[in-house]
Protein backbone atom coordinates (compact mmCIF):
# COMPACT_ATOMS: atom_id res chain seq x y z
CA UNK A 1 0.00 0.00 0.00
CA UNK A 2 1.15 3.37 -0.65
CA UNK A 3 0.65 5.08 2.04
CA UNK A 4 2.18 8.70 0.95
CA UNK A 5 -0.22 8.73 -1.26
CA UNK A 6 -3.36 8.42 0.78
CA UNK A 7 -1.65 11.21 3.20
CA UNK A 8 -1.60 13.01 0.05
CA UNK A 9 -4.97 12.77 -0.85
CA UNK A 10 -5.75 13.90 2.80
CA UNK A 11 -3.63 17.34 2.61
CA UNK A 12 -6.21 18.64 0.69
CA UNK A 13 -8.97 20.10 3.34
CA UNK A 14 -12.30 18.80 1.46
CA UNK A 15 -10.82 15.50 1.38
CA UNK A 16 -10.08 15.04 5.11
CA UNK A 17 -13.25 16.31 5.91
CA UNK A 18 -15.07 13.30 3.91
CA UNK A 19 -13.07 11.01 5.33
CA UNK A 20 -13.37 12.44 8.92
CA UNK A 21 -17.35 12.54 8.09
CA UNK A 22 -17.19 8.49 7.17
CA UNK A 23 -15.37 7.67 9.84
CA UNK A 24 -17.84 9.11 12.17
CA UNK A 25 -20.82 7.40 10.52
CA UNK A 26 -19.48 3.90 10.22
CA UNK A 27 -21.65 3.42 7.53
CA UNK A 28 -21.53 3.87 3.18
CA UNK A 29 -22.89 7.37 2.19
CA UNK A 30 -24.11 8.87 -0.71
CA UNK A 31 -22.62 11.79 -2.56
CA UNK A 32 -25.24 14.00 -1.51
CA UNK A 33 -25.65 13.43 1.62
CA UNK A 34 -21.65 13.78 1.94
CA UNK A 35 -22.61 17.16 0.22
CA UNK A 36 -25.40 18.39 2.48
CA UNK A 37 -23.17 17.42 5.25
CA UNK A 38 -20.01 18.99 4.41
CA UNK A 39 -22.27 22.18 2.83
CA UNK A 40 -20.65 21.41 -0.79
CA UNK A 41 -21.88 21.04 -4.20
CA UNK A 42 -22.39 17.63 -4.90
CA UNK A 43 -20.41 17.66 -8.57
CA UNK A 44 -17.44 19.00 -6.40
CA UNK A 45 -17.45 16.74 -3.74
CA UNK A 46 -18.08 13.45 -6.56
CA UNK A 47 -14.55 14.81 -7.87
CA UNK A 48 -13.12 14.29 -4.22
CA UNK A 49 -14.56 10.92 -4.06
CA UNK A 50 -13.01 9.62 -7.11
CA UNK A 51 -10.18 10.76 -6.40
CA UNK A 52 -10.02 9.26 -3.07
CA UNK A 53 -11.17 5.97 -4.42
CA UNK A 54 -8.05 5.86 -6.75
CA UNK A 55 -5.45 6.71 -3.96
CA UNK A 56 -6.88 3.82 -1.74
CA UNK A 57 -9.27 5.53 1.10
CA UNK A 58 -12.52 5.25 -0.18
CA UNK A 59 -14.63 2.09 -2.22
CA UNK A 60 -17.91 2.62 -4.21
CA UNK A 61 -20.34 0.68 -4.43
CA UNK A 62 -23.89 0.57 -6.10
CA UNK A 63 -27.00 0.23 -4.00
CA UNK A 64 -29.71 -0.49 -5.58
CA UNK A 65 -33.46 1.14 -4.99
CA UNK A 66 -37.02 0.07 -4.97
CA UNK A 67 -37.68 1.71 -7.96
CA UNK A 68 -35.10 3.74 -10.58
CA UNK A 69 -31.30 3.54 -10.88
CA UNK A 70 -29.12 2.32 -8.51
CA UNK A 71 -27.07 4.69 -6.77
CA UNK A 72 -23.74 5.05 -5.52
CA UNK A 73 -22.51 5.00 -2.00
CA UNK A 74 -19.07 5.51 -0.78
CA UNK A 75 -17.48 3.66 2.43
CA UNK A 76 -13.52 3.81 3.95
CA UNK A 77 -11.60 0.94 2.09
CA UNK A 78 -10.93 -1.76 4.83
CA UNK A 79 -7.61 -1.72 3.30
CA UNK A 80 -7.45 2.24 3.98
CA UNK A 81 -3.88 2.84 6.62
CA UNK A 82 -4.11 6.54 6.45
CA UNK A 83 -0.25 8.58 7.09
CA UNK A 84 -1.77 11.63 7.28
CA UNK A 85 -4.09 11.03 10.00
CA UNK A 86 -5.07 8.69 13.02
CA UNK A 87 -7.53 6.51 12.84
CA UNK A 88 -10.92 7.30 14.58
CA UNK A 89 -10.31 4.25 17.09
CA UNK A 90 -7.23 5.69 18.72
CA UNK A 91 -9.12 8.91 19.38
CA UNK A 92 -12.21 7.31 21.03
CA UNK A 93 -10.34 5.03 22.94
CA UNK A 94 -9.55 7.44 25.57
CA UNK A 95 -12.73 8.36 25.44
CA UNK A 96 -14.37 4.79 26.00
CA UNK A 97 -11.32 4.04 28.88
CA UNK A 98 -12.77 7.31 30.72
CA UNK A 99 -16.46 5.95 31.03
CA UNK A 100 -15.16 2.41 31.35
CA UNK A 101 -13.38 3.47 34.14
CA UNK A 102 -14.84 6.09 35.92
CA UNK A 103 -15.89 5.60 39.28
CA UNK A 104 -12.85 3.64 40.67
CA UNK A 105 -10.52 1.07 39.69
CA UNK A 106 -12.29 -1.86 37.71
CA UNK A 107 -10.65 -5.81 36.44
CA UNK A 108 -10.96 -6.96 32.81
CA UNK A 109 -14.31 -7.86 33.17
CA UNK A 110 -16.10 -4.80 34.52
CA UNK A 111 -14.10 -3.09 31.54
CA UNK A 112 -16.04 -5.64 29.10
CA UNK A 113 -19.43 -5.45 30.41
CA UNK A 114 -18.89 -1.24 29.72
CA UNK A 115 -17.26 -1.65 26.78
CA UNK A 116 -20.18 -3.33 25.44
CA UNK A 117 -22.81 -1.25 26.72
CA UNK A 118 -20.62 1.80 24.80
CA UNK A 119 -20.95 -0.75 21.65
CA UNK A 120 -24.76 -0.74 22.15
CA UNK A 121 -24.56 2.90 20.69
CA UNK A 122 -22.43 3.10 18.17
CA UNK A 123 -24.58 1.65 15.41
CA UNK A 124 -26.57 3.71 12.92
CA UNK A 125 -30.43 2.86 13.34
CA UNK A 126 -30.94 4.26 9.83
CA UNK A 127 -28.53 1.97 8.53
CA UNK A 128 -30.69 -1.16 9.52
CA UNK A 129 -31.33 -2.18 5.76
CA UNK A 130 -27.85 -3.19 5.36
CA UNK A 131 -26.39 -6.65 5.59
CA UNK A 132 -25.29 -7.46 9.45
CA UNK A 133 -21.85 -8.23 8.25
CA UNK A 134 -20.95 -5.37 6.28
CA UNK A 135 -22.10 -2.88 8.38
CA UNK A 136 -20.00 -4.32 11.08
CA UNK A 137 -16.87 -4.54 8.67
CA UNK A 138 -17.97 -0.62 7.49
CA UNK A 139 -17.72 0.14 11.50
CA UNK A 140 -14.64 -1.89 11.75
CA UNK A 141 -12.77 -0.33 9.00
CA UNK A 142 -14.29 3.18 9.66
CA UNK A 143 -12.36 2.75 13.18
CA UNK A 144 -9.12 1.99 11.02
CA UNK A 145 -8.81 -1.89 11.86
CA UNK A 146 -8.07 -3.16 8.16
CA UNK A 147 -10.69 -5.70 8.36
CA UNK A 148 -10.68 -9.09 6.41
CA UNK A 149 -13.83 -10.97 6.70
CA UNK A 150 -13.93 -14.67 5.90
CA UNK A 151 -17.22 -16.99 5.81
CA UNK A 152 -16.21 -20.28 7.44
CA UNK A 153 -19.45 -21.66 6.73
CA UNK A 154 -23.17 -20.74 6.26
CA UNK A 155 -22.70 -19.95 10.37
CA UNK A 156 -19.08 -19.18 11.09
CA UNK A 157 -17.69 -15.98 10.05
CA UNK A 158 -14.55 -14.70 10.99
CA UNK A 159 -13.48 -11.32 10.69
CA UNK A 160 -9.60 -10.89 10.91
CA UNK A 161 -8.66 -7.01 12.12
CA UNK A 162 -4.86 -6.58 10.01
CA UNK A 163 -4.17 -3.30 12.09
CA UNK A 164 -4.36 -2.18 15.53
CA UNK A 165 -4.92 1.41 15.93
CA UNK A 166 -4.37 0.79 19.76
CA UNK A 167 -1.43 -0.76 19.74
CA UNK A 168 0.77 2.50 21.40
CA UNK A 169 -1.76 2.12 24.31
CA UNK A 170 -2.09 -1.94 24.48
CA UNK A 171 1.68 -2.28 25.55
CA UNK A 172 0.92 -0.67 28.56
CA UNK A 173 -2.40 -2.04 29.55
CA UNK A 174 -3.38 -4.90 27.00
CA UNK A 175 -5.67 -6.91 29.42
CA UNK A 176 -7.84 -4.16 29.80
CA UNK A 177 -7.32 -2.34 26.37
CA UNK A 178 -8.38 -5.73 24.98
CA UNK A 179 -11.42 -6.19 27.48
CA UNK A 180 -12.90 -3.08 26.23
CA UNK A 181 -12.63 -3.79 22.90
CA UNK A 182 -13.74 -7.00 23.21
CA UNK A 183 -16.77 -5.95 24.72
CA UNK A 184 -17.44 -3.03 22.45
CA UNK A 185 -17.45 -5.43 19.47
CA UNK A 186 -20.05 -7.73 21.27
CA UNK A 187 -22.05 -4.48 21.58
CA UNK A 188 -22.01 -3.46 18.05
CA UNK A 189 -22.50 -6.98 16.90
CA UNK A 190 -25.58 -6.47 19.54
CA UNK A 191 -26.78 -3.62 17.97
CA UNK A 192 -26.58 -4.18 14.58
CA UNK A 193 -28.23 -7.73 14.44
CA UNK A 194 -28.91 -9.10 18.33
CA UNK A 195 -29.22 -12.48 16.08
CA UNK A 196 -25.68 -12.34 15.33
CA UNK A 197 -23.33 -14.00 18.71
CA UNK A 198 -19.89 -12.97 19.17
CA UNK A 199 -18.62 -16.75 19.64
CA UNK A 200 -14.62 -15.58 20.29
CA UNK A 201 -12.36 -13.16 20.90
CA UNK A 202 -8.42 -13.85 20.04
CA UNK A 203 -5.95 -11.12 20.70
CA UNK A 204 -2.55 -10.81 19.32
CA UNK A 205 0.66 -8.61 19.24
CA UNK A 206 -0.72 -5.47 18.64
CA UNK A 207 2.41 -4.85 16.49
CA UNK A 208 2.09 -7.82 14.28
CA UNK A 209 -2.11 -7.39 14.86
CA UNK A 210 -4.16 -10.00 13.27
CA UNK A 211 -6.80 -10.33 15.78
CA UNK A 212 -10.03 -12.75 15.50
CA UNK A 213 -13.37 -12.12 16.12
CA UNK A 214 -15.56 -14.75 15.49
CA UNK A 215 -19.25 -14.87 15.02
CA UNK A 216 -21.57 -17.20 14.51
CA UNK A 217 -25.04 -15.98 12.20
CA UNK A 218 -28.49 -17.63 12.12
CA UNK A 219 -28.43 -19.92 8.91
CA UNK A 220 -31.32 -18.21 6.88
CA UNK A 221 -29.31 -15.23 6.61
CA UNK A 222 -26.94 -14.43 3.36
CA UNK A 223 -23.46 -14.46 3.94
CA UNK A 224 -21.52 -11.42 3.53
C-alpha cells in the first residue's frame, strides 16, 4: 500500500473532511448526503470521491433502490492505513477508557461489560437495511482496523482485524485495552443484528495485529 499517497490525498482540506465525516458514521454514504453534510456542491465533492477511491481511502459501491437507478454510496476501504491522519479508534479510545473506568478502579471484566454497553450505541439505526456483516466490517474499518472478513461456513464468520490502531496504548495495559474492545465489538454486533453472537475473541501482538473475532449468524441469513 502506498501510504504517501493516501496522506496526500488527505492534505487537501475537502478530502479530510469526507473522510473524517465516514469515519464518524461507520456506515456507506451517498454523494449528496456527503454534500449536504459537508455544505458542498455535490459535482465537487463526486470529484473528491473519485479521487479518493483511486489513492486507496474510499470504495464505491452501487445500491440499488425500490424503484429507478441504482445509486452510488461511498465507504472507507478496509484496506485504507491513512499517514496523514489517526484513525478514529485511537481517538475514542480514551474516550471509552474514561467511562469504562470512571468511578474507581475496575478488572478486565467490569471493563467488558462497559465496553459493550458503549458498543450498544455506536450503530446507525438508519442503517438497519444493510447486511449485518458489512455494516459491522464498514464500523470496523471506519475505526481503522483493516478488516478481512472470511465466511467459514453458512454460520461461522470470521473477521480478521490486520491493524491495531491501539497498539501505542495496548503495551501498557493490553488486558484491559483488549477487554474493552472485546466488549465493544459484542455491543455493536448487539446492535446491529442481536441475532448475530460474538462466539470468540483472540488477541494478538498489537504490532504484528491479526486479531479474531468470530461470530456465529443464524443460517437463513446471506453471507456477507
Amino acid at each position: 500500500m502506498d501510504v504517501s499517497r493516501e496522506t496526500n490525498a488527505l492534505s487537501q482540506p475537502t478530502r479530510a473532511a469526507i473522510f473524517d465525516r465516514l469515519c464518524e458514521l461507520r456506515r456507506p454514504a451517498t454523494t449528496d448526503e456527503l454534500a449536504d453534510d459537508l455544505n458542498r456542491h455535490p459535482n465537487g465533492i463526486r470529484q473528491h470521491l473519485e479521487h479518493m477511491r483511486d489513492t486507496g481511502l474510499l470504495v464505491r459501491e452501487q445500491e440499488r433502490q425500490g424503484r429507478g437507478r441504482p445509486r452510488y454510496v461511498w465507504s472507507v476501504d478496509p484496506d485504507a492505513l491513512p499517514g496523514g491522519t489517526r484513525p478514529t479508534a485511537y481517538l475514542e479510545l480514551s474516550k471509552w477508557l474514561a467511562q469504562a473506568v470512571d468511578g474507581g478502579p475496575v478488572d478486565p471484566e467490569e471493563i467488558e461489560e462497559r465496553g459493550h454497553e458503549i458498543g450498544l450505541r455506536l450503530v446507525d439505526p438508519d442503517d438497519a437495511g444493510a447486511d449485518s456483516m458489512d455494516r459491522f466490517r464498514d464500523a470496523l474499518a471506519a475505526m481503522g482496523f483493516q478488516p478481512s472478513v472470511q465466511n467459514e461456513d453458512d454460520v461461522n464468520v470470521t473477521v480478521c482485524l490486520r491493524n491495531c490502531p491501539y497498539r501505542d496504548v495496548v503495551r501498557e495495559r493490553q488486558a484491559l485495552v483488549c477487554a474493552l474492545h472485546r466488549g465493544v465489538s459484542s455491543g455493536l454486533l448487539e446492535s446491529i443484528d442481536p441475532d448475530i453472537e460474538m462466539t470468540d475473541f483472540e488477541p494478538h501482538d498489537p504490532d504484528e495485529a491479526g486479531c479474531l473475532i468470530k461470530v456465529s449468524r443464524p443460517r437463513d441469513q446471506k453471507p456477507a
